[in-house]
C-alpha atoms as a PDB file:
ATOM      1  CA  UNK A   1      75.951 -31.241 -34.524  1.00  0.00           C
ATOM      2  CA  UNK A   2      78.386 -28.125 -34.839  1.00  0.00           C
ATOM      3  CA  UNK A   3      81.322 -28.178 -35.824  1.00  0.00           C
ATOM      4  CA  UNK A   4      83.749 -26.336 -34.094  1.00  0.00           C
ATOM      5  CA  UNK A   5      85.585 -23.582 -35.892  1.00  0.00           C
ATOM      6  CA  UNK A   6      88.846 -22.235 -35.215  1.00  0.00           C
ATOM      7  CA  UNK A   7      88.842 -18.429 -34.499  1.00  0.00           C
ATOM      8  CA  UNK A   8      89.921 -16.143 -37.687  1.00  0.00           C
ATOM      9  CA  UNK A   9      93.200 -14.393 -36.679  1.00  0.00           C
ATOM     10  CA  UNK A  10      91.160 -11.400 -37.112  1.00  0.00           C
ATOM     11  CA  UNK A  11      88.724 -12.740 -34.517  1.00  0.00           C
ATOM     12  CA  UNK A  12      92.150 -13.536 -32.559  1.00  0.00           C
ATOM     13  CA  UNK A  13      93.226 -10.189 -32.576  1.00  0.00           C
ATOM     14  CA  UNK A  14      90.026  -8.424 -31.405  1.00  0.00           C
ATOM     15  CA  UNK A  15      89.359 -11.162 -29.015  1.00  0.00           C
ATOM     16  CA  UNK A  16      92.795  -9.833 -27.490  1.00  0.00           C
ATOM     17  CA  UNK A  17      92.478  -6.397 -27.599  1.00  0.00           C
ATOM     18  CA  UNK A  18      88.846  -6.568 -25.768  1.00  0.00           C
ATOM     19  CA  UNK A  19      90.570  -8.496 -23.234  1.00  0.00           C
ATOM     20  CA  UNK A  20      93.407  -5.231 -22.902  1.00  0.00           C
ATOM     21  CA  UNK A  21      91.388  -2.604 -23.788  1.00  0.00           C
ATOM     22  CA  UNK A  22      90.910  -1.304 -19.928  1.00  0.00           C
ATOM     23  CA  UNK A  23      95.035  -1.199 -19.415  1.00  0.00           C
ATOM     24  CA  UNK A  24      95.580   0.023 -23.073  1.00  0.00           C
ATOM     25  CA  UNK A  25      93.452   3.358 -22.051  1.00  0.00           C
ATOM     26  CA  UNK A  26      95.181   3.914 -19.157  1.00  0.00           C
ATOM     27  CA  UNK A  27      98.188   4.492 -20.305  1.00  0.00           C
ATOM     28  CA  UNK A  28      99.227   7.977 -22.507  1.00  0.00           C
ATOM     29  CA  UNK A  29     103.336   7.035 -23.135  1.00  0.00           C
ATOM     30  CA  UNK A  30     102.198   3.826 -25.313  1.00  0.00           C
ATOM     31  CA  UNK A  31     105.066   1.978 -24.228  1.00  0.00           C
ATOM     32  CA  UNK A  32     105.915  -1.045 -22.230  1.00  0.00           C
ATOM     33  CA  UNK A  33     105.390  -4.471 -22.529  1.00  0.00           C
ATOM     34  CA  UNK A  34     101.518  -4.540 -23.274  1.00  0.00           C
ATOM     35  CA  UNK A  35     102.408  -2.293 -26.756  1.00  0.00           C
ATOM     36  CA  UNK A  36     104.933  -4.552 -27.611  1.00  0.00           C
ATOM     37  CA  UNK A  37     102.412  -7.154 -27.721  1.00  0.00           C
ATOM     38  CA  UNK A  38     100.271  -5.236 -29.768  1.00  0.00           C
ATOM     39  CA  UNK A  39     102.434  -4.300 -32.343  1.00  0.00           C
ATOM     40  CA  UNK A  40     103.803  -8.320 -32.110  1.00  0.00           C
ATOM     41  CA  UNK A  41      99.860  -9.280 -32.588  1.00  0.00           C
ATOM     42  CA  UNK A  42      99.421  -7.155 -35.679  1.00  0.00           C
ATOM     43  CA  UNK A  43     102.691  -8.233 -37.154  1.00  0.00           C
ATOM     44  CA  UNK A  44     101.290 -12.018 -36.764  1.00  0.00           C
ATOM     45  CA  UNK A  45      98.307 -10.781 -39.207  1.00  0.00           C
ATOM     46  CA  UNK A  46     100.517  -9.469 -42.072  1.00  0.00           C
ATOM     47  CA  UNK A  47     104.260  -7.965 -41.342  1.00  0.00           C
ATOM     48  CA  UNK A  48     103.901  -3.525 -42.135  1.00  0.00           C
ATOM     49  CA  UNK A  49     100.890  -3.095 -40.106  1.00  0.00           C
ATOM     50  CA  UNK A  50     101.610  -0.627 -37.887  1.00  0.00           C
ATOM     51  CA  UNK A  51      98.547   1.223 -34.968  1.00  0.00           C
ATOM     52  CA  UNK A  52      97.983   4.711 -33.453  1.00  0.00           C
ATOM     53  CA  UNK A  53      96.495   5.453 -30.039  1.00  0.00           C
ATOM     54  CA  UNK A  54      94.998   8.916 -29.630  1.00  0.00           C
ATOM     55  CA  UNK A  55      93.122  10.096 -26.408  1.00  0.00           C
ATOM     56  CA  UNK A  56      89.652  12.120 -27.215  1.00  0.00           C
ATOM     57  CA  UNK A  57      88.177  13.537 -24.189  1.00  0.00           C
ATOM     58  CA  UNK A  58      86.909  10.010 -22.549  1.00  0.00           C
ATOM     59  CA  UNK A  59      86.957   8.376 -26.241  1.00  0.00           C
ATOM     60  CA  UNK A  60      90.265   6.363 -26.842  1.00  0.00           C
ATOM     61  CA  UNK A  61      90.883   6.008 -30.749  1.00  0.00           C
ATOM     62  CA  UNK A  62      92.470   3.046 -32.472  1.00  0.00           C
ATOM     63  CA  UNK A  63      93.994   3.286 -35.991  1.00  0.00           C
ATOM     64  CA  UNK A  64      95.194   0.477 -37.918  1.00  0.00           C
ATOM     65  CA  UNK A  65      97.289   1.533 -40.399  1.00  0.00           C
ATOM     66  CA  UNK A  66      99.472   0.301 -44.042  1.00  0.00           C
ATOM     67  CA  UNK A  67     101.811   2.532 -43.294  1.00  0.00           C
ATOM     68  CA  UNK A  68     101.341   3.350 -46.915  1.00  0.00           C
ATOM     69  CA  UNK A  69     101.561   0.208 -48.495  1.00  0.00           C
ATOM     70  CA  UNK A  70      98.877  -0.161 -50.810  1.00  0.00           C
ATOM     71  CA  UNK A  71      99.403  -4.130 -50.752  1.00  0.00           C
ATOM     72  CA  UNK A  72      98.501  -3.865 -47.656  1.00  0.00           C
ATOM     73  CA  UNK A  73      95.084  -1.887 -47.636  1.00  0.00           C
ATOM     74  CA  UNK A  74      92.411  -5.075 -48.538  1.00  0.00           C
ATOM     75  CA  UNK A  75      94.341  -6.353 -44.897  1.00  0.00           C
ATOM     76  CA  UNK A  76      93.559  -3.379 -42.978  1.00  0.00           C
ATOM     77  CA  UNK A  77      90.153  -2.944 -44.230  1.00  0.00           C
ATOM     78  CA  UNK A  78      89.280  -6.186 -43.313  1.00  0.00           C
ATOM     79  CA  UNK A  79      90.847  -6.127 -39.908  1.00  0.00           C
ATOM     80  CA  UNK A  80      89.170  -2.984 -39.561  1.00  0.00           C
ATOM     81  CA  UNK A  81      85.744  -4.678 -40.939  1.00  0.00           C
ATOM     82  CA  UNK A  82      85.524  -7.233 -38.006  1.00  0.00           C
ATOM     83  CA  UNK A  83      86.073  -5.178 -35.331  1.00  0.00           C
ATOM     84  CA  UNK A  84      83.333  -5.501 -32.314  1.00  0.00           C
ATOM     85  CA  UNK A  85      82.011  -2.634 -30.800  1.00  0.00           C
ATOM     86  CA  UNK A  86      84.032  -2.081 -27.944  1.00  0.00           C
ATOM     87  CA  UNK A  87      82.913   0.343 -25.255  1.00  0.00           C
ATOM     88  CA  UNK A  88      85.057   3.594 -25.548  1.00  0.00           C
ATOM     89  CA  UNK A  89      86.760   3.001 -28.323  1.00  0.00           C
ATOM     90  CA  UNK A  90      86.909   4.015 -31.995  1.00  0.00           C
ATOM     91  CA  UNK A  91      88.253   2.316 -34.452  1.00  0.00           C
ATOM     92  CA  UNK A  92      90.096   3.820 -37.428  1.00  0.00           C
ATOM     93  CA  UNK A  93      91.323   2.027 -40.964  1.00  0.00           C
ATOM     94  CA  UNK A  94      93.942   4.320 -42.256  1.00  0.00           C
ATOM     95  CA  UNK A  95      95.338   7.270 -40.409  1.00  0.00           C
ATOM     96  CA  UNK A  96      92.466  10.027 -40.465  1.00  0.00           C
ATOM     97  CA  UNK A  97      92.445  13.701 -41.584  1.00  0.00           C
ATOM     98  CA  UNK A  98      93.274  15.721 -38.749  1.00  0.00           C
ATOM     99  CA  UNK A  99      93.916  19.291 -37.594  1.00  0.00           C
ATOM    100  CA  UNK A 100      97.504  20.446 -38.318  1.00  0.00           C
ATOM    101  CA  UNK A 101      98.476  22.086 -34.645  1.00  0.00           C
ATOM    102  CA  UNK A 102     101.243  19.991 -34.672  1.00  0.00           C
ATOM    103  CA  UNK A 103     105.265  19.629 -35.397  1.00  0.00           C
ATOM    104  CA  UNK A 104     107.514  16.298 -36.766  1.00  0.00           C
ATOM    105  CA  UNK A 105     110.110  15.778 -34.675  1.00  0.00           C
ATOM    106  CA  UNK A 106     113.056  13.870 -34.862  1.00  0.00           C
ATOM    107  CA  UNK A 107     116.198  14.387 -33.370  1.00  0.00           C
ATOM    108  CA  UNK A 108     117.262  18.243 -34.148  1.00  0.00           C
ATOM    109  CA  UNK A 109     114.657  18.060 -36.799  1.00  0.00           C
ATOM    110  CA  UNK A 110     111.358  20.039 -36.465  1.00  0.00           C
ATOM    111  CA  UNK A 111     108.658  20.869 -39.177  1.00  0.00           C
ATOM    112  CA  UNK A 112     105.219  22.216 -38.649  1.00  0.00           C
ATOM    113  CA  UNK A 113     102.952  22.451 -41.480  1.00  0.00           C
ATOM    114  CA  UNK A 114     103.317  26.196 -41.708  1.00  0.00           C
ATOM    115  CA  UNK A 115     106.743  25.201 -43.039  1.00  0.00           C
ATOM    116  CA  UNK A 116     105.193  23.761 -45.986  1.00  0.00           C
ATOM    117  CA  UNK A 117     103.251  25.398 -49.496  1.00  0.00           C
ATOM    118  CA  UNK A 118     102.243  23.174 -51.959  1.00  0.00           C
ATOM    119  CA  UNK A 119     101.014  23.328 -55.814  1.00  0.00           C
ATOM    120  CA  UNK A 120      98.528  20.631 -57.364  1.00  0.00           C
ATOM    121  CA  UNK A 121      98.798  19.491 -61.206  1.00  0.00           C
ATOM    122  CA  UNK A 122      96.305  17.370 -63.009  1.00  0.00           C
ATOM    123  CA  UNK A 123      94.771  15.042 -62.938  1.00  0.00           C
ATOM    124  CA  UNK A 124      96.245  12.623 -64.207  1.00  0.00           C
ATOM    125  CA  UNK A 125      94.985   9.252 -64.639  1.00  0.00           C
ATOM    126  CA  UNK A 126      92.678  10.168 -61.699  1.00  0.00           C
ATOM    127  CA  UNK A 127      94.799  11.601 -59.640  1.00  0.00           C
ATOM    128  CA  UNK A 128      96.439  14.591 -58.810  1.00  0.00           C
ATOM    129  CA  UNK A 129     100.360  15.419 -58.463  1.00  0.00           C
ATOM    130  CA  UNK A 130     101.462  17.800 -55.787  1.00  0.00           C
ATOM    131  CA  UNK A 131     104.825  19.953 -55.726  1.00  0.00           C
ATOM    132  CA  UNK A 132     105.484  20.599 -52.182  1.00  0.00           C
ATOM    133  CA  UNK A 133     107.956  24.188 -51.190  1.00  0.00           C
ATOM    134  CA  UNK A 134     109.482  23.384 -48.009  1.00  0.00           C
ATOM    135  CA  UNK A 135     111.678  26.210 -46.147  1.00  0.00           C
ATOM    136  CA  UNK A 136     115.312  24.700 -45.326  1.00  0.00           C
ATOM    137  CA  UNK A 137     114.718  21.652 -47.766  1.00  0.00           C
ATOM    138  CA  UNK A 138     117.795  20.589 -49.860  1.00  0.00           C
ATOM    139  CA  UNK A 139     120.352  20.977 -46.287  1.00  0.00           C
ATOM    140  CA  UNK A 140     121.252  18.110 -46.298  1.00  0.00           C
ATOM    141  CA  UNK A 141     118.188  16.777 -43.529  1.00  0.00           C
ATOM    142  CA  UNK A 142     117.174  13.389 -44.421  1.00  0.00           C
ATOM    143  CA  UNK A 143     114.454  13.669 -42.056  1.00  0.00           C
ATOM    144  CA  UNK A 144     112.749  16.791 -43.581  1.00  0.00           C
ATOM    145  CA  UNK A 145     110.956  14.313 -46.573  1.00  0.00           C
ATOM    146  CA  UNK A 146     109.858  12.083 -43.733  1.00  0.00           C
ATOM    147  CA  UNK A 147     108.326  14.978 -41.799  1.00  0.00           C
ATOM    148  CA  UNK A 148     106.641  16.119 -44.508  1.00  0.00           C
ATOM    149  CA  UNK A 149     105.023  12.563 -45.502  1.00  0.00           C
ATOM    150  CA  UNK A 150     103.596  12.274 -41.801  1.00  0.00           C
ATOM    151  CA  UNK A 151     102.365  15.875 -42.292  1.00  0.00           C
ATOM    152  CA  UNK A 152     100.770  15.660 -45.593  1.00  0.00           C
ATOM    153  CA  UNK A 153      99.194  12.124 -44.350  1.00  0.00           C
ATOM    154  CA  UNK A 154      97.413  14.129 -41.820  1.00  0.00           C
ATOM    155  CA  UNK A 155      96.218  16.504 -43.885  1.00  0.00           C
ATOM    156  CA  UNK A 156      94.447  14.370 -46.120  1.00  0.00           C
ATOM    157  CA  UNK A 157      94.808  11.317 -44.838  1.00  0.00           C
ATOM    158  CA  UNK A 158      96.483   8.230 -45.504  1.00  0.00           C
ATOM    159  CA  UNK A 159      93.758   6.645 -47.748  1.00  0.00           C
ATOM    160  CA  UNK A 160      93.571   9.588 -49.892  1.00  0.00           C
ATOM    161  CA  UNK A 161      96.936  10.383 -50.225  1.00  0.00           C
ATOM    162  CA  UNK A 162      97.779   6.756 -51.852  1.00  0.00           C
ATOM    163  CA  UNK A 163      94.746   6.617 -53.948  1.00  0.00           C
ATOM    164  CA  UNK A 164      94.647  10.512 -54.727  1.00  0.00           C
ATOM    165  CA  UNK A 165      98.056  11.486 -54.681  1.00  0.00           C
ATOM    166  CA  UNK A 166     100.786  10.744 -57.603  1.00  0.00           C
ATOM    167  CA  UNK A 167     103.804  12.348 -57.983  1.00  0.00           C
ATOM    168  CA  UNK A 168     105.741  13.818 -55.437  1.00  0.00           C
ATOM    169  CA  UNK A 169     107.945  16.538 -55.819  1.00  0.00           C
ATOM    170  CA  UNK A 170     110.457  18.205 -52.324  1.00  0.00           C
ATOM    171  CA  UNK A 171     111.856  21.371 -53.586  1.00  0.00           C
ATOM    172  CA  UNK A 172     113.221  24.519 -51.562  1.00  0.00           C
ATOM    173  CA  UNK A 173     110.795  27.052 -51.026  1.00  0.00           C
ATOM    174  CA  UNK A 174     112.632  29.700 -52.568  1.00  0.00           C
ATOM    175  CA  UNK A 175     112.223  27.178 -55.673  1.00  0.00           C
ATOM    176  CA  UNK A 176     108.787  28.141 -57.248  1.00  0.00           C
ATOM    177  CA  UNK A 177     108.788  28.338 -60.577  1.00  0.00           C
ATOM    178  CA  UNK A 178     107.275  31.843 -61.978  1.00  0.00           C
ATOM    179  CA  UNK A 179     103.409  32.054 -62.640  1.00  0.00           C
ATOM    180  CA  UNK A 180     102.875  28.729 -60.169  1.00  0.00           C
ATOM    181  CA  UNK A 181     100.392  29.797 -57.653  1.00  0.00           C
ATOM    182  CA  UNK A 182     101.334  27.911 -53.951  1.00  0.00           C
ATOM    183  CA  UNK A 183      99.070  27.453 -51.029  1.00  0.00           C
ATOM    184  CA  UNK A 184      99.666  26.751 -47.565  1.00  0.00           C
ATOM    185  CA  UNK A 185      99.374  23.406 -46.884  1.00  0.00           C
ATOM    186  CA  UNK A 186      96.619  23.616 -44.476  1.00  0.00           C
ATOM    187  CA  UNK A 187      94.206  24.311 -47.555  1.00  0.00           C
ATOM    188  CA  UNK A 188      95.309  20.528 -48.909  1.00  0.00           C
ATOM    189  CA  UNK A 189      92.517  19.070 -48.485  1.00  0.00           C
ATOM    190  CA  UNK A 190      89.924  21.240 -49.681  1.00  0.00           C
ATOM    191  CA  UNK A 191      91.741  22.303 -52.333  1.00  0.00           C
ATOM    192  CA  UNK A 192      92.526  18.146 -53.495  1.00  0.00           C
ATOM    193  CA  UNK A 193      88.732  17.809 -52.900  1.00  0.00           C
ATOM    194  CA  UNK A 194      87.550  20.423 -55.137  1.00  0.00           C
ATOM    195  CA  UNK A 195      90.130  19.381 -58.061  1.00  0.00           C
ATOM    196  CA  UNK A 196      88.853  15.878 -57.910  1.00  0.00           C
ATOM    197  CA  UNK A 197      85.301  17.051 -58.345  1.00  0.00           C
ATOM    198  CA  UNK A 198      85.780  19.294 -61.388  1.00  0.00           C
END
């Protein structure tokens, strides 16, 4: 005789999204009523877990995300872990690496990665501390730190940039210090990749 077993909530969640997958791809504002729910269903799972949608040719892409709360990492891997295959989808655990082409916005703030240099010290304690030179830091725009987060997020994405990434330093970019060497922040990732190794 078998016992009957109560769904996981992880099983709950996917078992929803299968269900909503064909009206979640149709949509590219990710608003309304049926995104409320999911953000409501991943809240149920643990509170901080936030998602992305992203449209790839006739691939949609799912990310579940910490949001960068390392607490909350073991969660997202193992929602991430039971996910079924679902047809057209991919799913993500932590926001990816992905090509800088575009700008944070927020209100009357914009910042593109071209706004940004960075230079890398260490490691230390196996990771590496980055100085980032940001043109019109220090104005007095609170969102500028917050641009740059998303930004350096998807440059190296957000798995590597808690486990890789230590201290954090915003200065102006008429700030660096004489005989540091800056890059543009495009070369992040290849750059953090090739420290690590050494």
């Amino acid at each position: 005789m078998r016992l009957f077993q109560r769904p996981t909530v992880e099983e709950g969640f996917w078992k929803w999204f299968q269900q909503n997958a064909s009206a979640l791809s149709q949509t590219k504002d990710f608003e309304g009523p049926l995104f409320s729910e999911l953000s409501n269903r991943l809240a149920s799972i643990r509170s901080g877990l936030v998602w992305e949608l992203a449209l790839h040719g006739k691939e949609r892409e799912l990310t579940i995300s910490a949001d960068g709360d390392r607490q909350l990492f073991p969660v997202v891997k193992k929602l991430v872990a039971s996910a079924p295959s679902i047809p057209g989808w991919r799913v993500n655990a932590f926001r990816q690496r992905r090509p800088l082409d575009f700008a944070y916005r927020s209100g009357n703030t914009s910042l593109a990665a071209d706004a940004i240099k960075f230079a890398l010290s260490g490691p230390r304690d196996g990771k590496m501390d980055i100085d980032l030179y940001i043109d019109n830091y220090g104005k007095g725009d609170e969102q500028i730190p917050r641009g740059a987060f998303i930004l350096l997020d998807a440059a190296i994405g957000e798995y590597d940039m808690e486990t890789k990434i230590g201290a954090i330093d915003f200065r102006a970019s008429g700030e660096v210090p004489i005989g540091v060497a800056i890059k543009p922040l495009r070369e992040l990732a290849s750059t953090l990749d090739a420290s690590l190794r050494k």
